[in-house]
C-alpha atoms as a PDB file:
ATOM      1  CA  UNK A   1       5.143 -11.509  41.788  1.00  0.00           C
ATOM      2  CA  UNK A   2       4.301  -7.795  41.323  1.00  0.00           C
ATOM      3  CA  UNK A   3       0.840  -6.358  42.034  1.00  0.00           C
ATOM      4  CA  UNK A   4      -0.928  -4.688  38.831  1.00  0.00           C
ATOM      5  CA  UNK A   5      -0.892  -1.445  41.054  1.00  0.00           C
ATOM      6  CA  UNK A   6       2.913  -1.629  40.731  1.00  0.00           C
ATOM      7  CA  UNK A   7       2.637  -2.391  37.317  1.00  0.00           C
ATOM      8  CA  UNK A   8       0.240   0.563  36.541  1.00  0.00           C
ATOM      9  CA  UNK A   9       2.543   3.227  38.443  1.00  0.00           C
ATOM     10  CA  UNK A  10       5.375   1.775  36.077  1.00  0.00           C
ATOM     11  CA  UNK A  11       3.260   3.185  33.042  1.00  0.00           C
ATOM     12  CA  UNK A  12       3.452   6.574  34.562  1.00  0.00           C
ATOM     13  CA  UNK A  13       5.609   9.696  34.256  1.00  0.00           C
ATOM     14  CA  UNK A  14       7.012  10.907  37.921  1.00  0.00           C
ATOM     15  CA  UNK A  15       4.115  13.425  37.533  1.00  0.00           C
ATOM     16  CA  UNK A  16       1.280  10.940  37.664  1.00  0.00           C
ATOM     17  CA  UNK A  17       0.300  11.563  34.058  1.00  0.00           C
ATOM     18  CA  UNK A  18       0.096   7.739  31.537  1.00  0.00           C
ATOM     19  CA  UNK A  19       2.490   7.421  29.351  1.00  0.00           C
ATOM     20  CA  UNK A  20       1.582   7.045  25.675  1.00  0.00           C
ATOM     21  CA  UNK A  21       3.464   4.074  24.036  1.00  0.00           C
ATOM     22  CA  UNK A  22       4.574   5.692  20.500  1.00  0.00           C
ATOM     23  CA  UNK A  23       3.791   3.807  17.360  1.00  0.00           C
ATOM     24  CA  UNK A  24       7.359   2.341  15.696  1.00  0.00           C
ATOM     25  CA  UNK A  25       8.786   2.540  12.297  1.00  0.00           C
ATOM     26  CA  UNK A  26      10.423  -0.182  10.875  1.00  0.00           C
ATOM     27  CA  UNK A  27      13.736  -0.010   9.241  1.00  0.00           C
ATOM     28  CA  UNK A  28      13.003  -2.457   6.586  1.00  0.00           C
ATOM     29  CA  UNK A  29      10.269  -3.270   4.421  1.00  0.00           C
ATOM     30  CA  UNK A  30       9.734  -6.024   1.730  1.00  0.00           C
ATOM     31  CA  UNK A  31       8.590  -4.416  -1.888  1.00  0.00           C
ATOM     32  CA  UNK A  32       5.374  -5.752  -1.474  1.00  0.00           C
ATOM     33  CA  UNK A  33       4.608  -3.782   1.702  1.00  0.00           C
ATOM     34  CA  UNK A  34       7.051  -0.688   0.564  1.00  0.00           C
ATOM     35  CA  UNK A  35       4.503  -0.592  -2.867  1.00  0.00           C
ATOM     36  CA  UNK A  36       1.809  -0.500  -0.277  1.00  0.00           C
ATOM     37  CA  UNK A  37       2.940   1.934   1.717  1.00  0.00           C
ATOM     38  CA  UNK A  38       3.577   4.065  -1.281  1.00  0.00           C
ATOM     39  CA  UNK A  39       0.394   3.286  -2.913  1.00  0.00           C
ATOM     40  CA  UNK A  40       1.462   1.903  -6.058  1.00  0.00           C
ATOM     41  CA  UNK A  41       1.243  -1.585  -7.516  1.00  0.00           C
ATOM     42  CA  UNK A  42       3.798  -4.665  -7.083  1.00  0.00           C
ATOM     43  CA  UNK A  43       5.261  -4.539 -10.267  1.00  0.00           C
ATOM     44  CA  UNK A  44       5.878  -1.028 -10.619  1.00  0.00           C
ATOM     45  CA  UNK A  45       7.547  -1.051  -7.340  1.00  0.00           C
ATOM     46  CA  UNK A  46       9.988  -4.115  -8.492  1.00  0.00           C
ATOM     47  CA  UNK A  47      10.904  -1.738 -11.837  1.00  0.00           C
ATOM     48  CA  UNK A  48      11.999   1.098  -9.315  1.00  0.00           C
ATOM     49  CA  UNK A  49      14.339  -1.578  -7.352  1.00  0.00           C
ATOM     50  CA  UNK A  50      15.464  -2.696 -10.512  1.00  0.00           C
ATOM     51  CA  UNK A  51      16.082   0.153 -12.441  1.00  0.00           C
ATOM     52  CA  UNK A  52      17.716   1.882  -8.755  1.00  0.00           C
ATOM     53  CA  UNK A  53      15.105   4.515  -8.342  1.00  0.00           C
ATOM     54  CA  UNK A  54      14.961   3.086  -5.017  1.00  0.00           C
ATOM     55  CA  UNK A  55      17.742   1.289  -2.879  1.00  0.00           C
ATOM     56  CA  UNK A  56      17.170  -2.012  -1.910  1.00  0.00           C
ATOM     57  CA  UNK A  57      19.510  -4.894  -0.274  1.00  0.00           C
ATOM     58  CA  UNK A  58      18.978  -8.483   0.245  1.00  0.00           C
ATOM     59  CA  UNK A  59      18.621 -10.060   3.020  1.00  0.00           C
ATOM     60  CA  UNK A  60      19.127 -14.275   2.544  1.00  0.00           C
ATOM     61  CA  UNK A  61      16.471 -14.802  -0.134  1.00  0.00           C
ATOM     62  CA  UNK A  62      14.591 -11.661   0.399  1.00  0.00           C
ATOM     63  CA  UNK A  63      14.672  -8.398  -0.878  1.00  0.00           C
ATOM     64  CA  UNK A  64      14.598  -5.185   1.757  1.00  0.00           C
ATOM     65  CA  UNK A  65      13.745  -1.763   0.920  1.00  0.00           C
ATOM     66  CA  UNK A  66      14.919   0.564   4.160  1.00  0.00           C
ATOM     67  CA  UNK A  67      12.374   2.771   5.149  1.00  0.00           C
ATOM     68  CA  UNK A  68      14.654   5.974   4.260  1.00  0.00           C
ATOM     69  CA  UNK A  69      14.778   4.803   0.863  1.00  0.00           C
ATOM     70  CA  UNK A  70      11.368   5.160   0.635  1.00  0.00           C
ATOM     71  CA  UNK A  71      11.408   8.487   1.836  1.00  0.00           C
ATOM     72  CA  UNK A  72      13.998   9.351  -0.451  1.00  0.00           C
ATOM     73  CA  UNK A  73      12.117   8.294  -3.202  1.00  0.00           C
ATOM     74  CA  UNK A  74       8.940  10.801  -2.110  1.00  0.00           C
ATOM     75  CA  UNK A  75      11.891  13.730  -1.348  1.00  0.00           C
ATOM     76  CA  UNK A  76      12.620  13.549  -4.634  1.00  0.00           C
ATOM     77  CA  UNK A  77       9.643  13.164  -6.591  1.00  0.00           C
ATOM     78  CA  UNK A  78       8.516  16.348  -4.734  1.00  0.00           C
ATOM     79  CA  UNK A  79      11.630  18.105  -5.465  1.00  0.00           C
ATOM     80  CA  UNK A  80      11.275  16.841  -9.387  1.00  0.00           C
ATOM     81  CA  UNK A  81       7.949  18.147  -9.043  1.00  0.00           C
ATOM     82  CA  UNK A  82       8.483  21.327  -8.035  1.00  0.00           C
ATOM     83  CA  UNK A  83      11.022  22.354 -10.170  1.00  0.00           C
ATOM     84  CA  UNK A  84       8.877  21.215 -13.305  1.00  0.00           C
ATOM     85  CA  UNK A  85       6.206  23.642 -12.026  1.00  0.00           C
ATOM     86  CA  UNK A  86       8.522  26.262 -11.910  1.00  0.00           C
ATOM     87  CA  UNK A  87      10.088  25.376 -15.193  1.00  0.00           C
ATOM     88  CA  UNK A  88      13.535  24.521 -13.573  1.00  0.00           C
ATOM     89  CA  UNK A  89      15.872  21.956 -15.168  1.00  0.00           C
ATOM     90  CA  UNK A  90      15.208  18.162 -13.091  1.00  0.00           C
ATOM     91  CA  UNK A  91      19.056  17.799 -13.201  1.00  0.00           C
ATOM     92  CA  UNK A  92      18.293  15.276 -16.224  1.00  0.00           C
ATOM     93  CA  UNK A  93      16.335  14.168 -19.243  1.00  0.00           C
ATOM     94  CA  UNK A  94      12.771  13.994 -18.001  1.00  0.00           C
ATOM     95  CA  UNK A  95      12.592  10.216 -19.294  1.00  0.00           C
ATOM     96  CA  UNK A  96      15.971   9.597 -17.431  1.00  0.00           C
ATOM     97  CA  UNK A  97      14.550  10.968 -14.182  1.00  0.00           C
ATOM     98  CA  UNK A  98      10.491  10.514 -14.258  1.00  0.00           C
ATOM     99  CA  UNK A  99       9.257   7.295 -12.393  1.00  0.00           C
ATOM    100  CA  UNK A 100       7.429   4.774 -14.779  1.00  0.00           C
ATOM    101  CA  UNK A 101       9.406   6.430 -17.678  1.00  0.00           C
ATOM    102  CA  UNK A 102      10.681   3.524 -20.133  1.00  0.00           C
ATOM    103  CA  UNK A 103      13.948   2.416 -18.122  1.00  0.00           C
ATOM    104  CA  UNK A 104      16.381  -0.015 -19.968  1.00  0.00           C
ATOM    105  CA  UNK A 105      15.864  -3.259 -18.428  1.00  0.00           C
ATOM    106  CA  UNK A 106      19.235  -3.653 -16.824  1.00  0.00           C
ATOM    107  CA  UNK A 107      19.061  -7.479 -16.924  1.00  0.00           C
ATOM    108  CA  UNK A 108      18.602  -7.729 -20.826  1.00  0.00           C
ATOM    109  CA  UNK A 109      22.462  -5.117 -21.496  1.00  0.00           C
ATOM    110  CA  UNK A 110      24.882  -6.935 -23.190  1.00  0.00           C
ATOM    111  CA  UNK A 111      28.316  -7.726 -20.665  1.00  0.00           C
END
């Protein structure tokens, strides 16, 4: 069994000084904690996923949204953004590329 003074030397850097544990990221979110991390509501999150504003896989019965999708999502909204405000083309039709724009429910088009 190791003394706590061992242990506490073990949370040290060779210099003496404590070493900070670092907060993680996680890779994958579900949509409800993606929408809060984003701020928005549940149901405007699931018309992103569904309408592929924002990748998402499933894993068995649930949905995942990976944490870079997420920051694709605000990438792009900023670059969208900013080339509005300098009167740039988006690189679409504003209703094709601006989030909670009418979308085409993808599960009601004819096969």
């Amino acid at each position: 069994m190791q003394s706590r003074s061992s242990d506490a030397a073990s949370d040290n850097h060779a210099d003496g000084h404590a070493i900070k544990p670092q907060p993680t990221r996680r890779l994958l979110y579900s949509v409800e904690e993606a929408a809060n991390l984003l701020g928005i509501g549940r149901t405007f999150m699931f018309q992103l996923v569904a309408t592929g504003e924002i990748d998402s896989f499933k894993v068995g019965k649930h949905r995942k949204i990976p944490v870079g999708a997420l920051d694709m999502y605000i990438e792009r909204l900023r670059d969208e953004q900013a080339a509005a405000a300098r009167g740039a083309p988006s690189g679409g039709q504003p209703s094709d590329r601006m989030p909670g724009a009418a979308q085409p429910d993808p599960r009601k088009q004819s096969r």
